[in-house]
PDB file of N, CA and C in Angstrom:
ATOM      1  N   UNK A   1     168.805 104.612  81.780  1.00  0.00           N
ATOM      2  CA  UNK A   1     169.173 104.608  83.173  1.00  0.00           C
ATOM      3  C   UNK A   1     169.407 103.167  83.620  1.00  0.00           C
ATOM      4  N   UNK A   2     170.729 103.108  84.483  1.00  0.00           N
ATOM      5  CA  UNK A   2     170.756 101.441  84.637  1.00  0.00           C
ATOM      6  C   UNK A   2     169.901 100.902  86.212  1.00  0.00           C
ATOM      7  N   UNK A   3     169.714  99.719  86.484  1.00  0.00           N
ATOM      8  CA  UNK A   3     168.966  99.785  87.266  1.00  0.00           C
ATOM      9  C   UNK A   3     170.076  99.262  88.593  1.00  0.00           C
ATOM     10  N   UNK A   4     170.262  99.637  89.942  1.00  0.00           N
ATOM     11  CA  UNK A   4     170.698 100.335  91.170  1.00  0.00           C
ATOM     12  C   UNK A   4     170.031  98.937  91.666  1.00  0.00           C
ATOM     13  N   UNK A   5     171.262  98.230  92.374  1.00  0.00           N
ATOM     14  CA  UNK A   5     170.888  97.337  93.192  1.00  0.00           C
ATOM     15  C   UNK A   5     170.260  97.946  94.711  1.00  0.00           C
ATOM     16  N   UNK A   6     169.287  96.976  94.871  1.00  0.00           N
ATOM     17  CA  UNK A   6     168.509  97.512  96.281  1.00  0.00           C
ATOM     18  C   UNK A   6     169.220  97.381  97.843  1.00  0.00           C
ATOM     19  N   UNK A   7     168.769  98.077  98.646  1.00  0.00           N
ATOM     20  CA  UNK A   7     169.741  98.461  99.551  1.00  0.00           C
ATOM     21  C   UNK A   7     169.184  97.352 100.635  1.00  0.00           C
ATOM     22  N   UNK A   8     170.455  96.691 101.403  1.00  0.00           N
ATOM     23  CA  UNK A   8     169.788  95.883 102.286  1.00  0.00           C
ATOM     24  C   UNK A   8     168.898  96.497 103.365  1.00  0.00           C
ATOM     25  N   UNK A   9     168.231  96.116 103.994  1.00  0.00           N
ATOM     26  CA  UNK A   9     167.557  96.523 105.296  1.00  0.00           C
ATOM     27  C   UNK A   9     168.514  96.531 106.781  1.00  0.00           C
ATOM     28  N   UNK A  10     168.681  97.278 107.661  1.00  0.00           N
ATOM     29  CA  UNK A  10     169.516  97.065 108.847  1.00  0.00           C
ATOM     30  C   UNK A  10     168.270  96.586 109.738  1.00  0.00           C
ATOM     31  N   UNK A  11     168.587  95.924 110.306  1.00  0.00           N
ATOM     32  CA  UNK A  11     167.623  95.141 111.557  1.00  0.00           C
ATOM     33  C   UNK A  11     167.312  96.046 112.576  1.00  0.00           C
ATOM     34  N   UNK A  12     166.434  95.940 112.692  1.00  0.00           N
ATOM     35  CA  UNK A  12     165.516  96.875 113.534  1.00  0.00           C
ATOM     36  C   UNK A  12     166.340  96.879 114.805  1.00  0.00           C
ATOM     37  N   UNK A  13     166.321  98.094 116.194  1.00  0.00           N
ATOM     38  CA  UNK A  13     167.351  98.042 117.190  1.00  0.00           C
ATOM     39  C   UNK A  13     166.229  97.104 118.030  1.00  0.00           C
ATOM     40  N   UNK A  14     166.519  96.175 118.855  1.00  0.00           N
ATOM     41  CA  UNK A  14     165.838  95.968 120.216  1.00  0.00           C
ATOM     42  C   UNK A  14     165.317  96.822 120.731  1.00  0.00           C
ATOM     43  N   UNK A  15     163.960  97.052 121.252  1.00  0.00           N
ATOM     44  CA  UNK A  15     163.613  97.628 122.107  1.00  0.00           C
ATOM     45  C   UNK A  15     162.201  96.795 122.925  1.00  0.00           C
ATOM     46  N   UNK A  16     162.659  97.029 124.364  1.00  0.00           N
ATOM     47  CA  UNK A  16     161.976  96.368 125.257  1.00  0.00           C
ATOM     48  C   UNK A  16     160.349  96.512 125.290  1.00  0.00           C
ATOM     49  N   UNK A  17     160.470  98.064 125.077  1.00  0.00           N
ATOM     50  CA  UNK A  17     159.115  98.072 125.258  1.00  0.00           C
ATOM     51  C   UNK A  17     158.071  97.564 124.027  1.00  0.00           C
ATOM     52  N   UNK A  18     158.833  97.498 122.989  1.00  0.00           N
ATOM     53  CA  UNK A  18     158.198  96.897 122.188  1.00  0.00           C
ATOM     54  C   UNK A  18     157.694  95.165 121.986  1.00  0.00           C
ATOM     55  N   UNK A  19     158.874  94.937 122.732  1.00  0.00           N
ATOM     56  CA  UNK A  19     158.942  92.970 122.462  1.00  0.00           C
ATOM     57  C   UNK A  19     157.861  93.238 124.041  1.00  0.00           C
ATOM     58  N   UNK A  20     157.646  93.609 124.899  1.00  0.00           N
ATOM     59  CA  UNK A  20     156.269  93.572 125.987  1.00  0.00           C
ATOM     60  C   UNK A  20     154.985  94.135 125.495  1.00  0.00           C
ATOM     61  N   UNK A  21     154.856  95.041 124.890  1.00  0.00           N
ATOM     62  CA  UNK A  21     153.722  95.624 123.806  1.00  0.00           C
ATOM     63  C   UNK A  21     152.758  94.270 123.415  1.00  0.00           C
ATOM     64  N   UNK A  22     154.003  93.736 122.357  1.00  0.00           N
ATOM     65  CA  UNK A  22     153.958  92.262 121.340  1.00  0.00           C
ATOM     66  C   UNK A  22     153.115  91.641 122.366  1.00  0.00           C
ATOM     67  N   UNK A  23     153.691  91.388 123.316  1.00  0.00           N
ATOM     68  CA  UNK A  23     153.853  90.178 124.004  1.00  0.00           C
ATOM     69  C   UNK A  23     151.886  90.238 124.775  1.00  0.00           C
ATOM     70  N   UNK A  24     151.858  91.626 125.282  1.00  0.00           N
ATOM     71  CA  UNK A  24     150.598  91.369 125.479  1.00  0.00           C
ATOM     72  C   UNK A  24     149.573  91.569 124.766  1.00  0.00           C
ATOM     73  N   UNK A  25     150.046  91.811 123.361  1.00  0.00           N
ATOM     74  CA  UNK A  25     148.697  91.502 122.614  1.00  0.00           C
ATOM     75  C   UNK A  25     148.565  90.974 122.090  1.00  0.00           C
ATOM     76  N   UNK A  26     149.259  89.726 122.104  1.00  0.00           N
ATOM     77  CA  UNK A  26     149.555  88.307 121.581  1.00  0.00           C
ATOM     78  C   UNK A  26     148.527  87.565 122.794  1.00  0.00           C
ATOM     79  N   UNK A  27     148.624  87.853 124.095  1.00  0.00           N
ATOM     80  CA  UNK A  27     147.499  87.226 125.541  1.00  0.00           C
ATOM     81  C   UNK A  27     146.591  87.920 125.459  1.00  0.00           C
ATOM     82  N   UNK A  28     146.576  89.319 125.479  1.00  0.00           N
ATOM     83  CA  UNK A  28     144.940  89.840 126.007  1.00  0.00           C
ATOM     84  C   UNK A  28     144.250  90.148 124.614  1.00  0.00           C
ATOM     85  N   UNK A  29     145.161  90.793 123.676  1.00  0.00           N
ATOM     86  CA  UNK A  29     144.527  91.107 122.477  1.00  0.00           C
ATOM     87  C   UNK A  29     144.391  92.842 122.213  1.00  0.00           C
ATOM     88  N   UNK A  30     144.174  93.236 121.244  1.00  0.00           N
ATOM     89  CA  UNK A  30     144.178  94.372 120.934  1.00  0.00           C
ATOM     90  C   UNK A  30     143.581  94.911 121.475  1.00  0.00           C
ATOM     91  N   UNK A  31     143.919  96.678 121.874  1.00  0.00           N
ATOM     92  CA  UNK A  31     143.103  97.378 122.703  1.00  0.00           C
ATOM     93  C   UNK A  31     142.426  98.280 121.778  1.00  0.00           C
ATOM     94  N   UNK A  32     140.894  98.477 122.294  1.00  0.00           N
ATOM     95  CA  UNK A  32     140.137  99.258 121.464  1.00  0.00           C
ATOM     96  C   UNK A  32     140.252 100.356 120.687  1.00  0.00           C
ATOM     97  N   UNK A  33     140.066 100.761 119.790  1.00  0.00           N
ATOM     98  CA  UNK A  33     140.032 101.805 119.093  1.00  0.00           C
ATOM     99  C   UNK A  33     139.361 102.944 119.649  1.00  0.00           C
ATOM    100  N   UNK A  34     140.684 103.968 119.467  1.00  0.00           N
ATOM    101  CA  UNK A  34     139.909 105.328 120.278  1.00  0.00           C
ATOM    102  C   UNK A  34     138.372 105.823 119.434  1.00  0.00           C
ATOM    103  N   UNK A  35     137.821 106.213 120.610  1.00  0.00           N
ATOM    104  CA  UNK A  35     136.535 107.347 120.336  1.00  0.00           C
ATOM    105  C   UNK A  35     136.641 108.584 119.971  1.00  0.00           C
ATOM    106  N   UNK A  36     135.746 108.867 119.249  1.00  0.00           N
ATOM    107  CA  UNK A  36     136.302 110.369 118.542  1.00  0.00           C
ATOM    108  C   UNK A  36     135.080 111.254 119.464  1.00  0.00           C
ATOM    109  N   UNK A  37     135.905 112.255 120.375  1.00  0.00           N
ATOM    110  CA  UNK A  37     135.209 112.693 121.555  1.00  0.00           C
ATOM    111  C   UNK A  37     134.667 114.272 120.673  1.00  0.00           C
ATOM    112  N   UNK A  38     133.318 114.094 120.812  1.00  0.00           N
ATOM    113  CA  UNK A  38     131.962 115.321 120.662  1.00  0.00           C
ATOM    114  C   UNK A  38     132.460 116.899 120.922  1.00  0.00           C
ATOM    115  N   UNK A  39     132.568 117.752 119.948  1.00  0.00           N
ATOM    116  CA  UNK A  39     133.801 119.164 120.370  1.00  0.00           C
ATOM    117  C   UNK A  39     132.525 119.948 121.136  1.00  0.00           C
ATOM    118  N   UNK A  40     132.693 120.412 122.367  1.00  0.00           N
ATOM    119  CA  UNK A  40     132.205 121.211 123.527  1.00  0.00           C
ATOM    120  C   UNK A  40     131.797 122.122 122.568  1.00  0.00           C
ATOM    121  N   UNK A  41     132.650 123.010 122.191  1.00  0.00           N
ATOM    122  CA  UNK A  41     132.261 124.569 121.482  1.00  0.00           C
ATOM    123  C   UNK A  41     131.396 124.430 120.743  1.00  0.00           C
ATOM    124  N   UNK A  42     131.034 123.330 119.522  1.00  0.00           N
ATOM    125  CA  UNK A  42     130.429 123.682 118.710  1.00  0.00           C
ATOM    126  C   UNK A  42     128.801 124.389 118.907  1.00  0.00           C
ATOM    127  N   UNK A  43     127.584 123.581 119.093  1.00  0.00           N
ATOM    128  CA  UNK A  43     126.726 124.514 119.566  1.00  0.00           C
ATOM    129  C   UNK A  43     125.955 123.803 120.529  1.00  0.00           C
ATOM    130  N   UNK A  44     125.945 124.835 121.781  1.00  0.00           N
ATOM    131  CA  UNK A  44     124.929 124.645 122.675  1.00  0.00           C
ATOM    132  C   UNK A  44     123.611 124.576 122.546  1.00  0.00           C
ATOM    133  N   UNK A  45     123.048 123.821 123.590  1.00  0.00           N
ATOM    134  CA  UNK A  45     121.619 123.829 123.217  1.00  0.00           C
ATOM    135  C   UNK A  45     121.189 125.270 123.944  1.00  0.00           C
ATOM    136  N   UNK A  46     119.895 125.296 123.801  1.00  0.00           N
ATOM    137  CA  UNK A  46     119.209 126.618 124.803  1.00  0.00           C
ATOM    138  C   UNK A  46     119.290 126.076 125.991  1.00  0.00           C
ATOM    139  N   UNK A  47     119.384 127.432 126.567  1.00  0.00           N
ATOM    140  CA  UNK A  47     119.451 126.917 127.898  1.00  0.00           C
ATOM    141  C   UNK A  47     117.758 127.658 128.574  1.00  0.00           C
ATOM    142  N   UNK A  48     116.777 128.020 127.664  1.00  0.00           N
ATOM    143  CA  UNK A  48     115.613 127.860 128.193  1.00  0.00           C
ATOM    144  C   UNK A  48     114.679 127.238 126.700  1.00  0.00           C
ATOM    145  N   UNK A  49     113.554 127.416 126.913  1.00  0.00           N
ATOM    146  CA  UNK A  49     112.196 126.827 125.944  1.00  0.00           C
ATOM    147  C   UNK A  49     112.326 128.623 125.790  1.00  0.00           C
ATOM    148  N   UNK A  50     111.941 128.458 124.000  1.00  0.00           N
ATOM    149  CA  UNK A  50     111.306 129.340 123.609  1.00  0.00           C
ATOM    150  C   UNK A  50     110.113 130.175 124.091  1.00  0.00           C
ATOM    151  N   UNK A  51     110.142 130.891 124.090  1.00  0.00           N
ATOM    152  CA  UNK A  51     108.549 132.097 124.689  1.00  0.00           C
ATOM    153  C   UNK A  51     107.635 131.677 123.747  1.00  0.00           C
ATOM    154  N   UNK A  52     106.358 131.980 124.334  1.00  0.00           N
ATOM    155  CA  UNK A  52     105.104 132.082 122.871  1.00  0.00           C
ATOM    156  C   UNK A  52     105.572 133.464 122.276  1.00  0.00           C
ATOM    157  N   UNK A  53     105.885 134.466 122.324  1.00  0.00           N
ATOM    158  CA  UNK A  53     106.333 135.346 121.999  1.00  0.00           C
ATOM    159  C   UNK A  53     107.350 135.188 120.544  1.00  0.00           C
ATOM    160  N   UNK A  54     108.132 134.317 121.063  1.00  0.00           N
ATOM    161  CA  UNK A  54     109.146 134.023 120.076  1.00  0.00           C
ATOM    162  C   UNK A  54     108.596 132.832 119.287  1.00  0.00           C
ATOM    163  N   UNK A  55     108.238 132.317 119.543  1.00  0.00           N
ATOM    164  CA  UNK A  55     107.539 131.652 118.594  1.00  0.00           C
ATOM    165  C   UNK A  55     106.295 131.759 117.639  1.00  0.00           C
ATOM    166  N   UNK A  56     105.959 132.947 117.885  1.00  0.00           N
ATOM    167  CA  UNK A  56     104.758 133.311 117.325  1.00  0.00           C
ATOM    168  C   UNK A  56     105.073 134.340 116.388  1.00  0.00           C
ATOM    169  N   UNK A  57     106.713 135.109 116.754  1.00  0.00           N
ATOM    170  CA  UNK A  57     107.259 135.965 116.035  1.00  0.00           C
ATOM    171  C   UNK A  57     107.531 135.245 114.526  1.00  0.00           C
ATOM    172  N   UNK A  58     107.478 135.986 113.351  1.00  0.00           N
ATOM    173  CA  UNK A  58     107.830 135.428 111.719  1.00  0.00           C
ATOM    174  C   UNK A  58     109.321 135.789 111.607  1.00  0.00           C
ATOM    175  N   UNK A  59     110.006 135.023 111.105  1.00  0.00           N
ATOM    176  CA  UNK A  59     111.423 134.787 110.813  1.00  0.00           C
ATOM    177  C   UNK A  59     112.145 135.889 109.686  1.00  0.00           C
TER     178      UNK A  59
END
């Protein structure tokens, strides 16, 4: 197989919002890394204290 000259790169298009992006995190600096937010559904706590009843019951 012969070897395939490599393809140039086309220059990226302008875009504004990007060169202002740059621009302020070049002054203020990077913004924090998201938090990975706790999933509701998984499990609730009780919503009372166990009975002596139930606790005295064997599993």
């Amino acid at each position: 197989m012969g070897l395939m000259a490599k393809k140039k790169r086309k220059p990226k298009k302008f875009s504004a919002v990007d060169q202002v992006k740059a621009m302020a995190r070049a002054q203020i600096g990077a913004p924090p890394a998201g938090r990975v937010v706790p999933d509701r559904r998984e499990k609730k706590a009780d919503k009372h204290k166990p009975t002596l009843g139930k606790l005295l019951e064997p599993e």
